[in-house]
N, C-alpha and C. Protein backbone atom coordinates (compact mmCIF):
# COMPACT_ATOMS: atom_id res chain seq x y z
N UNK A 1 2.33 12.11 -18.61
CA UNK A 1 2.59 10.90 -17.85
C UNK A 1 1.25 10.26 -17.50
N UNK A 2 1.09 8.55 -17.84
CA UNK A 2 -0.33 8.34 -17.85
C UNK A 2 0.09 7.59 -16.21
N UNK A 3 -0.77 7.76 -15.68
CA UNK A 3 0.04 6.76 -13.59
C UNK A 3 -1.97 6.01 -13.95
N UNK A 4 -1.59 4.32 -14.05
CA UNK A 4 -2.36 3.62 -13.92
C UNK A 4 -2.04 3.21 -12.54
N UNK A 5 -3.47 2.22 -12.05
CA UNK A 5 -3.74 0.72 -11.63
C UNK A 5 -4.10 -0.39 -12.23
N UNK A 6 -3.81 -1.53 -11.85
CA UNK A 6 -4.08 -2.71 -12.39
C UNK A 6 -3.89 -3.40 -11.49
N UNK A 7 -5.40 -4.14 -11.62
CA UNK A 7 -5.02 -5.34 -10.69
C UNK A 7 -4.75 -6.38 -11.15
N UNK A 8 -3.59 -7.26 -10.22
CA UNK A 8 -2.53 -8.03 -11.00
C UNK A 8 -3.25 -9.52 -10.80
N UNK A 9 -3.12 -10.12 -12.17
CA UNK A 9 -3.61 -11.45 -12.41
C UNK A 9 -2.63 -12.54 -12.07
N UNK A 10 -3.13 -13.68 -12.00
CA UNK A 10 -2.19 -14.57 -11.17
C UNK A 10 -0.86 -15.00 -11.95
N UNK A 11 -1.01 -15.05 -13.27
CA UNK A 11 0.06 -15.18 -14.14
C UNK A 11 0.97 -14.16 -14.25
N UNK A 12 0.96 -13.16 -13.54
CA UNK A 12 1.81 -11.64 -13.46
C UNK A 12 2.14 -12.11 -11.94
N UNK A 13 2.12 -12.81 -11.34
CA UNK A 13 2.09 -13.19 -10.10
C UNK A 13 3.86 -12.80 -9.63
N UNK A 14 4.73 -13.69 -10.31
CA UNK A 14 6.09 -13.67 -10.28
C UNK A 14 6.65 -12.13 -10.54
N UNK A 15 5.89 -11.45 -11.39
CA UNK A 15 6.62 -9.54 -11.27
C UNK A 15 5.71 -9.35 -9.74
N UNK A 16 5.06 -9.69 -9.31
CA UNK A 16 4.54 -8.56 -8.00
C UNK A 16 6.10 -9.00 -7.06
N UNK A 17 5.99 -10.58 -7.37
CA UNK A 17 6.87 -10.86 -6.50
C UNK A 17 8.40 -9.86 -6.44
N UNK A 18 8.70 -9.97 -7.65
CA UNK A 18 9.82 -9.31 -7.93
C UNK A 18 9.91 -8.03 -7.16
N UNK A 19 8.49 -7.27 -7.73
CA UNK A 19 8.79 -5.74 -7.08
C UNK A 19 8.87 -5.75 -5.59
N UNK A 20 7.87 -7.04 -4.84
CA UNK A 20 8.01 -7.21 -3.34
C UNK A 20 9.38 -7.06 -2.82
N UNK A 21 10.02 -7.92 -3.77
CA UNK A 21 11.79 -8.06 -3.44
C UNK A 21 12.62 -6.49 -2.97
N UNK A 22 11.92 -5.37 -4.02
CA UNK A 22 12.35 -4.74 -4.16
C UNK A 22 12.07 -3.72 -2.97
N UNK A 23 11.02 -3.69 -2.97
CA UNK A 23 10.11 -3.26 -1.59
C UNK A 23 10.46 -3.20 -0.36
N UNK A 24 10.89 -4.52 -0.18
CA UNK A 24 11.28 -5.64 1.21
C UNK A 24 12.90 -4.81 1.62
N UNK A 25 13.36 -4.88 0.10
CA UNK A 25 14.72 -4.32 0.32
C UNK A 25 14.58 -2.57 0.70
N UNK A 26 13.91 -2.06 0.51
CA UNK A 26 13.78 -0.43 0.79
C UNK A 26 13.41 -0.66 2.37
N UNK A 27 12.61 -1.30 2.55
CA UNK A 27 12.24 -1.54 3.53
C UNK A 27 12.88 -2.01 5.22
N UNK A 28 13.59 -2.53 4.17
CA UNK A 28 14.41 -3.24 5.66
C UNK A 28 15.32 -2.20 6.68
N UNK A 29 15.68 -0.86 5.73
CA UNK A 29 16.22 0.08 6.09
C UNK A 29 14.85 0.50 7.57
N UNK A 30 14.07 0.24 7.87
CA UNK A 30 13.14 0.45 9.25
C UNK A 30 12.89 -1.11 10.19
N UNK A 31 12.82 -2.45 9.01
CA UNK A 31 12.51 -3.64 9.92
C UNK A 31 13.83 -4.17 10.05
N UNK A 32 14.56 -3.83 10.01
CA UNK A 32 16.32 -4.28 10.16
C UNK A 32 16.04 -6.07 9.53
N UNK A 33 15.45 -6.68 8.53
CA UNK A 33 15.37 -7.44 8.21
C UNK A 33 16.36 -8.00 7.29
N UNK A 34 16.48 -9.59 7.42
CA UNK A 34 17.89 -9.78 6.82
C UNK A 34 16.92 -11.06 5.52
N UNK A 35 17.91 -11.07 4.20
CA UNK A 35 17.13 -11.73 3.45
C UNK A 35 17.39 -13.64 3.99
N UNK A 36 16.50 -14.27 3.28
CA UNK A 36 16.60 -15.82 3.85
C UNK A 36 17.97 -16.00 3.35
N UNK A 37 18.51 -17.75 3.19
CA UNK A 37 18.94 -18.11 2.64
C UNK A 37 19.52 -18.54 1.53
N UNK A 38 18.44 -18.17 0.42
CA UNK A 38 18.44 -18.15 -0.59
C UNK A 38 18.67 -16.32 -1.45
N UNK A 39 18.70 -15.83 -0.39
CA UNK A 39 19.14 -14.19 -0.76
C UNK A 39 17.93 -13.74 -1.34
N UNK A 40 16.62 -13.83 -0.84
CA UNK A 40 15.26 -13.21 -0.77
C UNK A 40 14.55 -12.89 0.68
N UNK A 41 13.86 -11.56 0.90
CA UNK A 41 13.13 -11.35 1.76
C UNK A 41 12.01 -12.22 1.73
N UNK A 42 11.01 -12.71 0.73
CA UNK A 42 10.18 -13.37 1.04
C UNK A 42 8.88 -13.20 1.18
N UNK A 43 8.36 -12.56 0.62
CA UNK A 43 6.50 -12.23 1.44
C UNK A 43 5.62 -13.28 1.92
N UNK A 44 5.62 -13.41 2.70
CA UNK A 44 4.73 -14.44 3.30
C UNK A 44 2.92 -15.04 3.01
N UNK A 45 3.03 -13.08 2.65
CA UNK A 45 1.19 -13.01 2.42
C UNK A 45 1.03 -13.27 0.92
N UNK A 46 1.83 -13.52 -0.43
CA UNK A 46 1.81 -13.32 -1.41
C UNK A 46 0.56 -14.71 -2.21
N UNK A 47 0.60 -15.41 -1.95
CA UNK A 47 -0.30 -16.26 -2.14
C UNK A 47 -2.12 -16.09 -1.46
N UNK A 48 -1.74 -15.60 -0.72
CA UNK A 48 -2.77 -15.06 0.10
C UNK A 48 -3.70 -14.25 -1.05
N UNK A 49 -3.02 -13.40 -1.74
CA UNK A 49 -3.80 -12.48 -2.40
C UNK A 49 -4.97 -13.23 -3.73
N UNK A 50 -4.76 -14.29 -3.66
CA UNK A 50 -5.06 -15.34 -5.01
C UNK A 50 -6.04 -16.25 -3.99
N UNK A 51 -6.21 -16.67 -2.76
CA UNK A 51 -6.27 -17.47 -1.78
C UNK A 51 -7.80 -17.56 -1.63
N UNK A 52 -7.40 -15.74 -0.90
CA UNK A 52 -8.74 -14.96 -0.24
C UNK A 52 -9.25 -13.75 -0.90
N UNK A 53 -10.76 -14.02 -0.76
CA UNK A 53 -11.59 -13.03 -1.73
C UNK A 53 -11.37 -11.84 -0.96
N UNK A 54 -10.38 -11.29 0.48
CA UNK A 54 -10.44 -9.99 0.93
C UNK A 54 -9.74 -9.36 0.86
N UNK A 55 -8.50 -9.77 -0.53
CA UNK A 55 -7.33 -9.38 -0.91
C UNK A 55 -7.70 -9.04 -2.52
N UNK A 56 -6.70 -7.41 -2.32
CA UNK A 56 -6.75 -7.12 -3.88
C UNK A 56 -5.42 -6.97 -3.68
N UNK A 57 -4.79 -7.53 -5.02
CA UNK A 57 -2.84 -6.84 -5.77
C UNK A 57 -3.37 -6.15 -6.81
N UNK A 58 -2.49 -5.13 -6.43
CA UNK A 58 -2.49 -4.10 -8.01
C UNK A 58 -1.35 -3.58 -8.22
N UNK A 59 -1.33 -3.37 -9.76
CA UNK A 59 0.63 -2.92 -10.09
C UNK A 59 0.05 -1.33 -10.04
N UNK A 60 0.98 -0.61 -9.93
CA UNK A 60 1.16 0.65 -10.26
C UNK A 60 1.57 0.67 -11.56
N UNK A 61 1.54 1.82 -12.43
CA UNK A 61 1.88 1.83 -13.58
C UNK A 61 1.93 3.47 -13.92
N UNK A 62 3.44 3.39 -14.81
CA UNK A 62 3.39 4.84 -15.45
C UNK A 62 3.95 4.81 -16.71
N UNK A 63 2.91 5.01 -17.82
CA UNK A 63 3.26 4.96 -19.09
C UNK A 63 3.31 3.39 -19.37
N UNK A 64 2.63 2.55 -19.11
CA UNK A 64 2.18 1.04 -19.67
C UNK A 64 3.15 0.64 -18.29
N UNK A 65 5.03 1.20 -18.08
CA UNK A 65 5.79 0.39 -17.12
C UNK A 65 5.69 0.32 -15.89
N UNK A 66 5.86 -0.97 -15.33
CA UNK A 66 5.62 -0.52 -13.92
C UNK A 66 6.45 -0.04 -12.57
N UNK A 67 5.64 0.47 -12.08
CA UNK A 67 6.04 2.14 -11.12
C UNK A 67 6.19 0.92 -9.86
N UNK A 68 5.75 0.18 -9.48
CA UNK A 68 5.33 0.09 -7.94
C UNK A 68 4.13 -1.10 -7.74
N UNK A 69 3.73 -1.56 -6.70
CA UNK A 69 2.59 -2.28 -6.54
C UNK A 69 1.59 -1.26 -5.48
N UNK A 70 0.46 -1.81 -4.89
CA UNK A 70 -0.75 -1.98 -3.96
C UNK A 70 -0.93 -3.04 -3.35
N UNK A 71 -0.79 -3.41 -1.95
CA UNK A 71 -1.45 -4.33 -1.64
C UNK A 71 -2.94 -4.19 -0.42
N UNK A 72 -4.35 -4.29 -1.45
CA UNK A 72 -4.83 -4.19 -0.54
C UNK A 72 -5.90 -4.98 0.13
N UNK A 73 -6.32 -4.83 1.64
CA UNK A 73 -7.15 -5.94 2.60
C UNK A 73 -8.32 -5.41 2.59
N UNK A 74 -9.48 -6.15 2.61
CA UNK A 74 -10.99 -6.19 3.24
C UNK A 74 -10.96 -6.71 5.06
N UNK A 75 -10.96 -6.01 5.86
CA UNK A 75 -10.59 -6.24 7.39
C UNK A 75 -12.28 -6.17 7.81
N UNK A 76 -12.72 -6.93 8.81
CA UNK A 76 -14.20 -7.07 9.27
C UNK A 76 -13.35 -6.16 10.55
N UNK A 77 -14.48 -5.21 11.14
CA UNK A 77 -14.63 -4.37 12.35
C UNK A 77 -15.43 -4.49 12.96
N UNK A 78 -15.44 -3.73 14.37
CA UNK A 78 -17.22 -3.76 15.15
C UNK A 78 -17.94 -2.76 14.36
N UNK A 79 -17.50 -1.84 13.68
CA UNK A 79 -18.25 -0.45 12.93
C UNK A 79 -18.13 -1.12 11.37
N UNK A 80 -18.06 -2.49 10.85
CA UNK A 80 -18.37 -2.77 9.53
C UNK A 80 -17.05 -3.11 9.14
N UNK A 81 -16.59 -2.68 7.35
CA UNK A 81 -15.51 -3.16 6.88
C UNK A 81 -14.97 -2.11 6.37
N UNK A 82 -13.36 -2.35 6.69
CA UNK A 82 -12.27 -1.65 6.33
C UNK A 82 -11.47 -1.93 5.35
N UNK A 83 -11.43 -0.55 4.39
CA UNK A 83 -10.30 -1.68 3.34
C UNK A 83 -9.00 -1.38 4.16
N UNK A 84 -7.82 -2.05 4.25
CA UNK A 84 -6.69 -1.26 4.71
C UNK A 84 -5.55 -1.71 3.53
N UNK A 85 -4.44 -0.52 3.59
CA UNK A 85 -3.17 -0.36 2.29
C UNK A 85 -2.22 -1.58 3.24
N UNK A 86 -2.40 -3.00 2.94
CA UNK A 86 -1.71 -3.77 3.75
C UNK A 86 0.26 -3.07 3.19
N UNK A 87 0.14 -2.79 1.76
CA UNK A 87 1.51 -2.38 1.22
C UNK A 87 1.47 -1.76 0.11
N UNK A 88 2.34 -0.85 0.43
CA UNK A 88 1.99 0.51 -0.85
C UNK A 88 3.86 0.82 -1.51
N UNK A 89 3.70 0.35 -2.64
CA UNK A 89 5.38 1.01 -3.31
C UNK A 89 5.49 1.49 -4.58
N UNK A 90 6.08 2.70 -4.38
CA UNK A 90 6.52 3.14 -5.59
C UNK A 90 7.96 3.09 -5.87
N UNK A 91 9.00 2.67 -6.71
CA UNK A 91 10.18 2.38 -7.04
C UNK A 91 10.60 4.12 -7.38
N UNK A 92 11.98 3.76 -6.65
CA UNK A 92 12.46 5.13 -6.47
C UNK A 92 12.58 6.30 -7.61
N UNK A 93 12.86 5.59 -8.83
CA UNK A 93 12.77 6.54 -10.08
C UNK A 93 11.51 7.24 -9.96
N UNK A 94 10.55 7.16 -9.74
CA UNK A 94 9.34 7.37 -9.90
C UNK A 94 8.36 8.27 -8.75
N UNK A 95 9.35 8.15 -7.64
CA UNK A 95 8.71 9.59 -6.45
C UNK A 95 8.69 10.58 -6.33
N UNK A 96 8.13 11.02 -6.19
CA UNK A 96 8.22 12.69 -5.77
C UNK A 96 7.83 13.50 -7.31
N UNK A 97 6.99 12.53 -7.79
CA UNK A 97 6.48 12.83 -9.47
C UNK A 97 4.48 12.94 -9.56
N UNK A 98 4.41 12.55 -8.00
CA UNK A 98 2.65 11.99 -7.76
C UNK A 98 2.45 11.01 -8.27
N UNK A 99 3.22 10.29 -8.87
CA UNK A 99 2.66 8.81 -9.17
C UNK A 99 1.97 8.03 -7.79
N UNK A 100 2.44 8.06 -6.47
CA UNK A 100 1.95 7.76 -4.99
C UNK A 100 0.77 8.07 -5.02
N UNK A 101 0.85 9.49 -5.38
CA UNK A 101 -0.65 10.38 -5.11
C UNK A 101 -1.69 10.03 -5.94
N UNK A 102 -1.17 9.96 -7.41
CA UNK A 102 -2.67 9.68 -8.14
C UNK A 102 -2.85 7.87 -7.88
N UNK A 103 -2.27 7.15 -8.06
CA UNK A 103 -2.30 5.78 -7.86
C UNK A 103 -3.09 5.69 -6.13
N UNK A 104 -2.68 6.24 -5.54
CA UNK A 104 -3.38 6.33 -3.99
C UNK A 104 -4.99 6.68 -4.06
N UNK A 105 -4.79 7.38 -4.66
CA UNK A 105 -6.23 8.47 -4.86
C UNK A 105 -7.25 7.58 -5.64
N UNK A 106 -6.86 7.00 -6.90
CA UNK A 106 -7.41 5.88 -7.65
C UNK A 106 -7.72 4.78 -6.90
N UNK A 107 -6.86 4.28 -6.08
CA UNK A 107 -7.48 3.45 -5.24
C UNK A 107 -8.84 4.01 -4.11
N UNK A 108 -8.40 4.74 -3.25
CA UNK A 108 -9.40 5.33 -2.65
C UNK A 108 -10.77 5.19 -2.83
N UNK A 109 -10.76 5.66 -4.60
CA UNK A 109 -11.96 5.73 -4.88
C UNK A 109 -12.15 4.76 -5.38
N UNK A 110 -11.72 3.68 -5.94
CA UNK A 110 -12.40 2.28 -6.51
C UNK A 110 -13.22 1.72 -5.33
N UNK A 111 -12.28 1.97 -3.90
CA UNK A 111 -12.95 1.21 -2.72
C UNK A 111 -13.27 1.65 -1.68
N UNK A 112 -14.76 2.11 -1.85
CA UNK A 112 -15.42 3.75 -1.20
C UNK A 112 -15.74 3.12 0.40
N UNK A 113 -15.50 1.89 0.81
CA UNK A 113 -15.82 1.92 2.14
C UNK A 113 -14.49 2.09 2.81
N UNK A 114 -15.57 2.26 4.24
CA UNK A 114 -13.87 3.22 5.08
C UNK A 114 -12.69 2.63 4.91
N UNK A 115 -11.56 3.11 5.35
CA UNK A 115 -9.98 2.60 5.02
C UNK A 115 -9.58 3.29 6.16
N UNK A 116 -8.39 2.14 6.35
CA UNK A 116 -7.44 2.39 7.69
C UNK A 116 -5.87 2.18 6.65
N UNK A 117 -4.97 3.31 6.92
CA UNK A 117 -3.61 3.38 6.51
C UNK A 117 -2.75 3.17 7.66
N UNK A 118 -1.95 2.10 8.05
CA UNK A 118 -1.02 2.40 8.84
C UNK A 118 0.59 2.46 8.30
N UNK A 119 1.56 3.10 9.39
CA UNK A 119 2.68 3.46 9.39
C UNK A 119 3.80 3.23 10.63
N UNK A 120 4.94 2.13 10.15
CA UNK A 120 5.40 1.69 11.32
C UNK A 120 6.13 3.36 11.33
N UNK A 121 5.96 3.44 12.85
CA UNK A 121 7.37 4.22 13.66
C UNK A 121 8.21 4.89 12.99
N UNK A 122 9.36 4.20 12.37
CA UNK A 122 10.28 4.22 12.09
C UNK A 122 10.08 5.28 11.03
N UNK A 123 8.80 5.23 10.06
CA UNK A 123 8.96 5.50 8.61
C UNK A 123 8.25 7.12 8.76
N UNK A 124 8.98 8.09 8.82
CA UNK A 124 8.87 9.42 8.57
C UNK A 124 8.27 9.88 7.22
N UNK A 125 8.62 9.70 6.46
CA UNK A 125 8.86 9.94 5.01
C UNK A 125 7.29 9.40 4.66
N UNK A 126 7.41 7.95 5.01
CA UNK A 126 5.81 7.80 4.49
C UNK A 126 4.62 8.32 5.47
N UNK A 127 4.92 8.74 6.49
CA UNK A 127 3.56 9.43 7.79
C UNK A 127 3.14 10.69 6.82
N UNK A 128 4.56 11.37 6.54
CA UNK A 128 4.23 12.64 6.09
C UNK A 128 3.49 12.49 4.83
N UNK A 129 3.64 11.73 3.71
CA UNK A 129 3.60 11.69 2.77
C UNK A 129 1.57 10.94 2.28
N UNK A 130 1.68 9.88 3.40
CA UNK A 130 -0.16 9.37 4.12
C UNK A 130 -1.00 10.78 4.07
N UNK A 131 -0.14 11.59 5.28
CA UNK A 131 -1.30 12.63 6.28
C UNK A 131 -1.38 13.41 4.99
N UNK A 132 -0.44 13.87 4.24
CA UNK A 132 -0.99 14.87 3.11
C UNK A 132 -1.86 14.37 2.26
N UNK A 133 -1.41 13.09 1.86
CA UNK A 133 -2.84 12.54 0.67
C UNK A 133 -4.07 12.55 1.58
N UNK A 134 -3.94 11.97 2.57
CA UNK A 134 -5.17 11.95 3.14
C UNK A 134 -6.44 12.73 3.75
N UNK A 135 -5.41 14.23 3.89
CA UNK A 135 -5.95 15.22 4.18
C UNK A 135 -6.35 15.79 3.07
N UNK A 136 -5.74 15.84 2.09
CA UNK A 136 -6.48 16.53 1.02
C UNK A 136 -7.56 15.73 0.63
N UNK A 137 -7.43 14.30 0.03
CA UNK A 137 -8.37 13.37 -0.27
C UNK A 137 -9.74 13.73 0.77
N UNK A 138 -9.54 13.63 2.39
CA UNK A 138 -11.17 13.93 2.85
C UNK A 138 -11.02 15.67 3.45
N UNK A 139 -10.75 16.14 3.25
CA UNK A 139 -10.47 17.76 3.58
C UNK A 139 -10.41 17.95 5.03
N UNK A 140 -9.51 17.06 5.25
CA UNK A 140 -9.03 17.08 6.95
C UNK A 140 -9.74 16.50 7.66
N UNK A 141 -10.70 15.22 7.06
CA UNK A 141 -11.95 14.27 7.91
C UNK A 141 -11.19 13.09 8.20
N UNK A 142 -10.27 12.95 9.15
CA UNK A 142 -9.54 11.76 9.30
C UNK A 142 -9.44 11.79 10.21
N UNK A 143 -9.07 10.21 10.81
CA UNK A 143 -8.64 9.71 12.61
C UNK A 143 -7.28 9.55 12.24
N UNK A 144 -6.19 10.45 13.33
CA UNK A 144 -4.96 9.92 13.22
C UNK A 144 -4.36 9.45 14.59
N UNK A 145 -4.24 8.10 14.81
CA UNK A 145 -3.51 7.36 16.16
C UNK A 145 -2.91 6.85 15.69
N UNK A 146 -2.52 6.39 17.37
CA UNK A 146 -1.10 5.36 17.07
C UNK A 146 -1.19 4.20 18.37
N UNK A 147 -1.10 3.24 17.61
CA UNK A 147 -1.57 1.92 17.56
C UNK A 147 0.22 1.52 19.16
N UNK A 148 -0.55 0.30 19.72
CA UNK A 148 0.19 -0.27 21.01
C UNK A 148 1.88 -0.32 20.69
N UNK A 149 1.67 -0.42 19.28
CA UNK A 149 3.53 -0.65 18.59
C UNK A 149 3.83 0.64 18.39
N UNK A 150 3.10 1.94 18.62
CA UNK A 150 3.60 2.88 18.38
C UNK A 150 3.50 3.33 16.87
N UNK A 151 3.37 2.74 15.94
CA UNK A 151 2.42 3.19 14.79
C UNK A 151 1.71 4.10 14.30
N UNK A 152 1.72 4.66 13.44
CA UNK A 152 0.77 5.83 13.12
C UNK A 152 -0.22 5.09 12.36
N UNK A 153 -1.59 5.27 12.83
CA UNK A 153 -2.60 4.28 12.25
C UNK A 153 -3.98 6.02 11.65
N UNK A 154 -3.84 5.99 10.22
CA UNK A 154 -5.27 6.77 9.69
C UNK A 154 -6.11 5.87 9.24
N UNK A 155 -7.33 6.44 10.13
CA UNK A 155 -8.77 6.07 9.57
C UNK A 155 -9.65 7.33 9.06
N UNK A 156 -10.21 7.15 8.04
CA UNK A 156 -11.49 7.98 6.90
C UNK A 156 -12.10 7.74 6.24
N UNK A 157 -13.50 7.70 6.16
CA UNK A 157 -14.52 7.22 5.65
C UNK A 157 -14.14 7.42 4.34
N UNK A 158 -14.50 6.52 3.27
CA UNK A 158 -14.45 6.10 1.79
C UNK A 158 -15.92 7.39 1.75
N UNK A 159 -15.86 7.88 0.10
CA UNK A 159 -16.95 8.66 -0.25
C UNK A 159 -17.73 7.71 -1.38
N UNK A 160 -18.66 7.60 -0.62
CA UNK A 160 -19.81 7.26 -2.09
C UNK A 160 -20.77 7.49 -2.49
């Protein structure tokens, strides 16, 4: 099993969207979110990624097809810059196979300055699933809080 990244060009623009759809919909099972009018959730930030130079999209990929997206931010701090996983999906065929893990890990290392992962509340499945990549990735060198919404927020220095 080959588990790529790619970062997605603007003419692939309409599949990120798609998989967002798909995303949005797994998702809503924690933001109790209902689709618009037109029977779409919607991403708001999706243009954004084409916009601003502090946005990367990337597809996931396993075996050329695609697994999932990345969405990730360049955030300014008082301690410098953070990349953070604004949105991370892998489509359900495809979990619990490490496609998460190596696609996670690949990212990591493309973008060696520190990173902040957060996790609403609600989402069990992905806290657990963060703290293990993340612990193995820095060998237990991580900040784990939780943010005013109650959030599970990891921070760990990028290696370079």
């Amino acid at each position: 099993m080959n588990i790529t990244i790619e970062q997605v060009n603007y003419d692939k623009k309409t599949v990120l969207r798609h998989l967002i759809e798909l995303y949005n919909y797994d998702f809503s099972e924690f933001t109790n979110d209902d689709v618009n009018e037109i029977g779409l959730y919607d991403y708001k930030y999706l243009d954004n990624y084409w916009n601003e130079a502090s946005r990367f999209p990337f597809f996931i990929k396993v075996d050329g097809k695609y697994a999932g997206f990345a969405l990730i931010r360049k955030i300014k701090t008082d301690t410098g810059i953070n990349n953070s996983m604004a949105e991370f999906f892998v489509m359900k065929k495809y979990r619990k196979m490490g496609v998460g893990r190596v696609a996670s890990l690949n990212l990591f290392d493309k973008y060696k300055e520190n990173w902040q992962v957060s996790i609403i509340k609600e989402n069990n499945i992905a806290k657990e699933f963060w703290k293990k990549i993340i612990c193995n990735y820095t060998n237990g060198n991580y900040r784990e809080n939780i943010n005013g919404e109650g959030d599970t927020v990891f921070s760990f220095k990028g290696f370079n």
